[in-house]
N, C-alpha and C. Protein backbone atom coordinates (compact mmCIF):
# COMPACT_ATOMS: atom_id res chain seq x y z
N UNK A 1 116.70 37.43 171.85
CA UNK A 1 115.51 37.65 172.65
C UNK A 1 115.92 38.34 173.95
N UNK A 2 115.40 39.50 174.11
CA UNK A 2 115.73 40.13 175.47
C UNK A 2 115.21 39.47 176.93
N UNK A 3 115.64 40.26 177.69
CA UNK A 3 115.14 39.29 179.11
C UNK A 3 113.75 39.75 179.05
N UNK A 4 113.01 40.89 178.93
CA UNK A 4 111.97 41.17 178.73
C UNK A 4 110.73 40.25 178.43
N UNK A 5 111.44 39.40 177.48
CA UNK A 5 110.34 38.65 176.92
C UNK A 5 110.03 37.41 178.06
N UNK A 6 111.09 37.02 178.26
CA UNK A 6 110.39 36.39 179.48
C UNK A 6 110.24 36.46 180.84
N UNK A 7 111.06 37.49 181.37
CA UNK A 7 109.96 38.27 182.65
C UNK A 7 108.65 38.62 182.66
N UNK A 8 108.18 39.26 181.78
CA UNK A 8 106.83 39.22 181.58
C UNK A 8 106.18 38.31 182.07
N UNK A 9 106.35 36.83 180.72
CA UNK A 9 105.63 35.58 181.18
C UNK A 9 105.69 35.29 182.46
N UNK A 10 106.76 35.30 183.06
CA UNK A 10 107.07 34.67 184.79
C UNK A 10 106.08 35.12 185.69
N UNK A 11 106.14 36.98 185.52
CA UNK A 11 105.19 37.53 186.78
C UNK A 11 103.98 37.68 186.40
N UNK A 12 103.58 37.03 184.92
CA UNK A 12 102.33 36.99 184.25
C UNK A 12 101.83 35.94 185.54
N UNK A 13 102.26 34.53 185.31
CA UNK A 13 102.17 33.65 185.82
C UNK A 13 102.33 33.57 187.48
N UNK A 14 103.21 34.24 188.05
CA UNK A 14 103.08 33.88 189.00
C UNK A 14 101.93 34.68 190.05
N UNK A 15 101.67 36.28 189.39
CA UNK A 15 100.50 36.45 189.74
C UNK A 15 99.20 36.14 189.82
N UNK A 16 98.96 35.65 188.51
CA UNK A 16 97.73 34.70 188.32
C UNK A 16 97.55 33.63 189.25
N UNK A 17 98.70 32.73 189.63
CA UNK A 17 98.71 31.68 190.41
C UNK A 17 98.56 31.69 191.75
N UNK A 18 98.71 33.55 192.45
CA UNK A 18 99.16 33.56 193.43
C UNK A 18 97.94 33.12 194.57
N UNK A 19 98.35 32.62 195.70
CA UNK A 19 96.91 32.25 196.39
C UNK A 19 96.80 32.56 197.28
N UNK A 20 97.63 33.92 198.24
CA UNK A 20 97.55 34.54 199.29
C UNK A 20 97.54 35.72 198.99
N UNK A 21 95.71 35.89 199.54
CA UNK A 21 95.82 37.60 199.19
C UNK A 21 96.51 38.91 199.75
N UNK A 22 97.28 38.46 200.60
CA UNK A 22 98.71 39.41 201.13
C UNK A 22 99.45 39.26 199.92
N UNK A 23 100.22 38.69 199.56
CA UNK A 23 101.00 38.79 198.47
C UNK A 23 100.29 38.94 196.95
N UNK A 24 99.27 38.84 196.70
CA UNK A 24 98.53 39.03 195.21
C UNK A 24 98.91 40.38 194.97
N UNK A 25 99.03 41.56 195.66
CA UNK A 25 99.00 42.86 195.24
C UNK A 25 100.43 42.95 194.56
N UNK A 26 101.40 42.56 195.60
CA UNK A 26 102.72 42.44 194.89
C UNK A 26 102.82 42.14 193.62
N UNK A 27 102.22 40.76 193.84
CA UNK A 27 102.47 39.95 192.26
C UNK A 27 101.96 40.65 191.13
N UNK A 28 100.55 41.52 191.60
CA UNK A 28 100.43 41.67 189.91
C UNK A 28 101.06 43.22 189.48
N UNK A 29 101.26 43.71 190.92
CA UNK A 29 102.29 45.49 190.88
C UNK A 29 103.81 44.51 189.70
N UNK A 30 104.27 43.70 189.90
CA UNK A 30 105.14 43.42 189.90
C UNK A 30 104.87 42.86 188.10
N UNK A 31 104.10 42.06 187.82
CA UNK A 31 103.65 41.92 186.31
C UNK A 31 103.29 42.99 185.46
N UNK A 32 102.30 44.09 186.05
CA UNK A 32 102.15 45.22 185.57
C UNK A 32 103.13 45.78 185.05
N UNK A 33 104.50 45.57 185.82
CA UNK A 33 105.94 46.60 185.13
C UNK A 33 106.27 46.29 184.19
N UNK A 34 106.45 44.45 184.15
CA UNK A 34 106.74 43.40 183.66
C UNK A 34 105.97 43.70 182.32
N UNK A 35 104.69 43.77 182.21
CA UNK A 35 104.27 43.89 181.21
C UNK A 35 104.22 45.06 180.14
N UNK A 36 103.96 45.99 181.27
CA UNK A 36 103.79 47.42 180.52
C UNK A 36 105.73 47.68 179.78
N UNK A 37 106.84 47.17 180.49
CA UNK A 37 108.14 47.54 180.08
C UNK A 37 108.25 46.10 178.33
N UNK A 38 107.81 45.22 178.95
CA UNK A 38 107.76 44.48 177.17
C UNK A 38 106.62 45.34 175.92
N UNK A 39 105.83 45.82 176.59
CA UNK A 39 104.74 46.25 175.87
C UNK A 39 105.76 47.54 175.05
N UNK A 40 106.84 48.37 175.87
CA UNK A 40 107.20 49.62 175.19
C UNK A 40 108.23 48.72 174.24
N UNK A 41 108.72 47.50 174.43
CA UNK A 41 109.81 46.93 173.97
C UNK A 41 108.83 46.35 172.72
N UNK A 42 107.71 46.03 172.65
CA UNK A 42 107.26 45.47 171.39
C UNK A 42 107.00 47.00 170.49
N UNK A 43 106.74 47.63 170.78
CA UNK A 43 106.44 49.57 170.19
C UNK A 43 107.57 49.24 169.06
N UNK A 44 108.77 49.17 169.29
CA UNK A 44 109.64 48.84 168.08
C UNK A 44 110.57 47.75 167.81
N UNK A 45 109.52 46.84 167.74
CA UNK A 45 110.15 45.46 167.44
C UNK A 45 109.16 44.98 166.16
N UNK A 46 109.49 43.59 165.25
CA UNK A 46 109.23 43.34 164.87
C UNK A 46 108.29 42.17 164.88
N UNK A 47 107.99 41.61 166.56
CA UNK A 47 107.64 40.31 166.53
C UNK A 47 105.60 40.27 166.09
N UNK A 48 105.72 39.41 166.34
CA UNK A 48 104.67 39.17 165.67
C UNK A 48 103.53 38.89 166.38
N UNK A 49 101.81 39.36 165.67
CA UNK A 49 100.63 40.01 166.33
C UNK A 49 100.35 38.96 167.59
N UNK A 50 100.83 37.40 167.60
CA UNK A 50 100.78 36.70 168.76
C UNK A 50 100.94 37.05 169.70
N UNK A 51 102.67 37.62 169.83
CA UNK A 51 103.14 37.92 170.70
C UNK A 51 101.91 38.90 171.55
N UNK A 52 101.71 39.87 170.09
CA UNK A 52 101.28 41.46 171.22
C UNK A 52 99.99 40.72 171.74
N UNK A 53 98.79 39.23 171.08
CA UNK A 53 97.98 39.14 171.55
C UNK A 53 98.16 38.50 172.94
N UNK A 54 99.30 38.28 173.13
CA UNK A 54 99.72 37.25 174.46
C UNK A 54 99.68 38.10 175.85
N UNK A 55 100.53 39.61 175.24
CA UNK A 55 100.52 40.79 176.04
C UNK A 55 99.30 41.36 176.58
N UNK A 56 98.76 41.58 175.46
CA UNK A 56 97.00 41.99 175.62
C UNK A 56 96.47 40.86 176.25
N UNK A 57 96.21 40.22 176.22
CA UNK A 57 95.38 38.70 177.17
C UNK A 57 96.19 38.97 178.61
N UNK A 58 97.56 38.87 178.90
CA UNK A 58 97.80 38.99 179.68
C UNK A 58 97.49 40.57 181.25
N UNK A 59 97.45 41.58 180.21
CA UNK A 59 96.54 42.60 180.54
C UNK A 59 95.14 42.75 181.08
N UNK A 60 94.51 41.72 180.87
CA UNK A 60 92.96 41.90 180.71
C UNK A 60 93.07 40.72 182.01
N UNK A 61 94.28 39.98 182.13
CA UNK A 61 93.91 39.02 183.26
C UNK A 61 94.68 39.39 184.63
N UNK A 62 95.33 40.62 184.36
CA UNK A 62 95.93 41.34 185.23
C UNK A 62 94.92 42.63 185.93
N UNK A 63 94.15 42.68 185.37
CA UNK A 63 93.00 43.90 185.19
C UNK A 63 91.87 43.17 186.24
N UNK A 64 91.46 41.86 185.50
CA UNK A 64 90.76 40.93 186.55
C UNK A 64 91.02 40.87 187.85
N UNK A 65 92.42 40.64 188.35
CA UNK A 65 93.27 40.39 189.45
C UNK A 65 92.95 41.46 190.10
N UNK A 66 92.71 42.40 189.84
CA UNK A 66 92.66 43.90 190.43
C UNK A 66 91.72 44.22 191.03
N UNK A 67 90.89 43.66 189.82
CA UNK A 67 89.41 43.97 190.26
C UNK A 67 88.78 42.78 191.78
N UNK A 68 89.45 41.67 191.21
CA UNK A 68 89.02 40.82 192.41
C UNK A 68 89.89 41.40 194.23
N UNK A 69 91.00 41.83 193.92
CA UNK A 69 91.74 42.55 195.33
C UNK A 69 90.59 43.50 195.95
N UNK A 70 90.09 44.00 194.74
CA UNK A 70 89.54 45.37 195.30
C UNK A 70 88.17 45.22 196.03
N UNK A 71 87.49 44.47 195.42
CA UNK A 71 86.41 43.70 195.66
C UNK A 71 86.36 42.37 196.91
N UNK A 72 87.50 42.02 197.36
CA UNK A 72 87.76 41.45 198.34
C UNK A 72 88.19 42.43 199.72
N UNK A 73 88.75 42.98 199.15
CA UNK A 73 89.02 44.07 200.49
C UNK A 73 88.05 45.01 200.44
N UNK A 74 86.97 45.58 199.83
CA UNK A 74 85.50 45.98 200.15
C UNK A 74 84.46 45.08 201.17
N UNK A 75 84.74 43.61 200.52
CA UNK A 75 83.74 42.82 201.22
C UNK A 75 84.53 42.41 202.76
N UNK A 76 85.74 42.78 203.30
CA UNK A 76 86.43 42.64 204.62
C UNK A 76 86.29 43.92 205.22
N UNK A 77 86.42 44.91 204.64
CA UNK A 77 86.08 46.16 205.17
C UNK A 77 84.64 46.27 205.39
N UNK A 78 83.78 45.74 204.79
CA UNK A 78 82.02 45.45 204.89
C UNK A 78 81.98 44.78 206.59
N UNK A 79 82.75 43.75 206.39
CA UNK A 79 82.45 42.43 207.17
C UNK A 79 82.89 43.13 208.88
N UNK A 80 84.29 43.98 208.63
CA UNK A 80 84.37 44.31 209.90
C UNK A 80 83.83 45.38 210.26
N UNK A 81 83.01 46.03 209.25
CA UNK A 81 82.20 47.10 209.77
C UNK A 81 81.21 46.84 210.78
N UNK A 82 80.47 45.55 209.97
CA UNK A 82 79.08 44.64 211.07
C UNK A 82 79.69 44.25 211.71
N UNK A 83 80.32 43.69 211.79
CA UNK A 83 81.12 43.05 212.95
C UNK A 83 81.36 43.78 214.26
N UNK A 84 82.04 45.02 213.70
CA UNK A 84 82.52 46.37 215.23
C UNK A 84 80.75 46.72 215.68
N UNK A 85 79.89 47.04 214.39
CA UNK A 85 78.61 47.35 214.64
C UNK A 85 77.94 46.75 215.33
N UNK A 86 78.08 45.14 215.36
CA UNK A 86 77.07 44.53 216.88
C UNK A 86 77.94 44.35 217.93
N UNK A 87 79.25 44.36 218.06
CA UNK A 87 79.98 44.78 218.91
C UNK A 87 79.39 46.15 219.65
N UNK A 88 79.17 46.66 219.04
CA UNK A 88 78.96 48.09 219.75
C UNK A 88 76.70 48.12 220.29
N UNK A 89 76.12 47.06 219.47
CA UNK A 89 75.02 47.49 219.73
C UNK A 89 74.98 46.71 221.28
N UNK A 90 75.90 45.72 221.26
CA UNK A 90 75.69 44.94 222.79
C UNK A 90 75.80 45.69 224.37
């Protein structure tokens, strides 16, 4: 079993878990490699459709992660917009 196989899982996990959104971007930049470099390593391997469904699940919850960063730093960039804005109407 290469190291591959379980780096993946690790930064699968520890991104998912992560709970400071300063560091979330890292974590899932960091699973993304993690995943996408097992993903070329399953291309010619033999293991089996689990595995790749473990990969794929793990994808789709890495995809989530993304979407929630992005969507959090819209709604802070929102927030200090109003914010400077009645600042400035005073």
């Amino acid at each position: 079993m290469s190291d591959l196989h379980s780096q993946w899982q690790d930064h699968h996990r520890k991104a998912a878990f992560e709970s400071s959104p300063r560091d979330l971007s890292g974590q899932v930049a960091a699973a993304e490699e993690a995943v996408f470099l097992r993903m070329e390593e399953l291309r010619t391997s033999s293991d089996r459709q689990v595995v790749r469904q473990a990969v794929s699940d793990a994808i789709h919850l890495l995809s989530g992660l993304k979407n929630k960063m992005l969507r959090s730093t819209i709604a802070i960039e929102t927030e200090q917009r109003l914010w400077l804005g009645d600042l400035n109407s005073r």
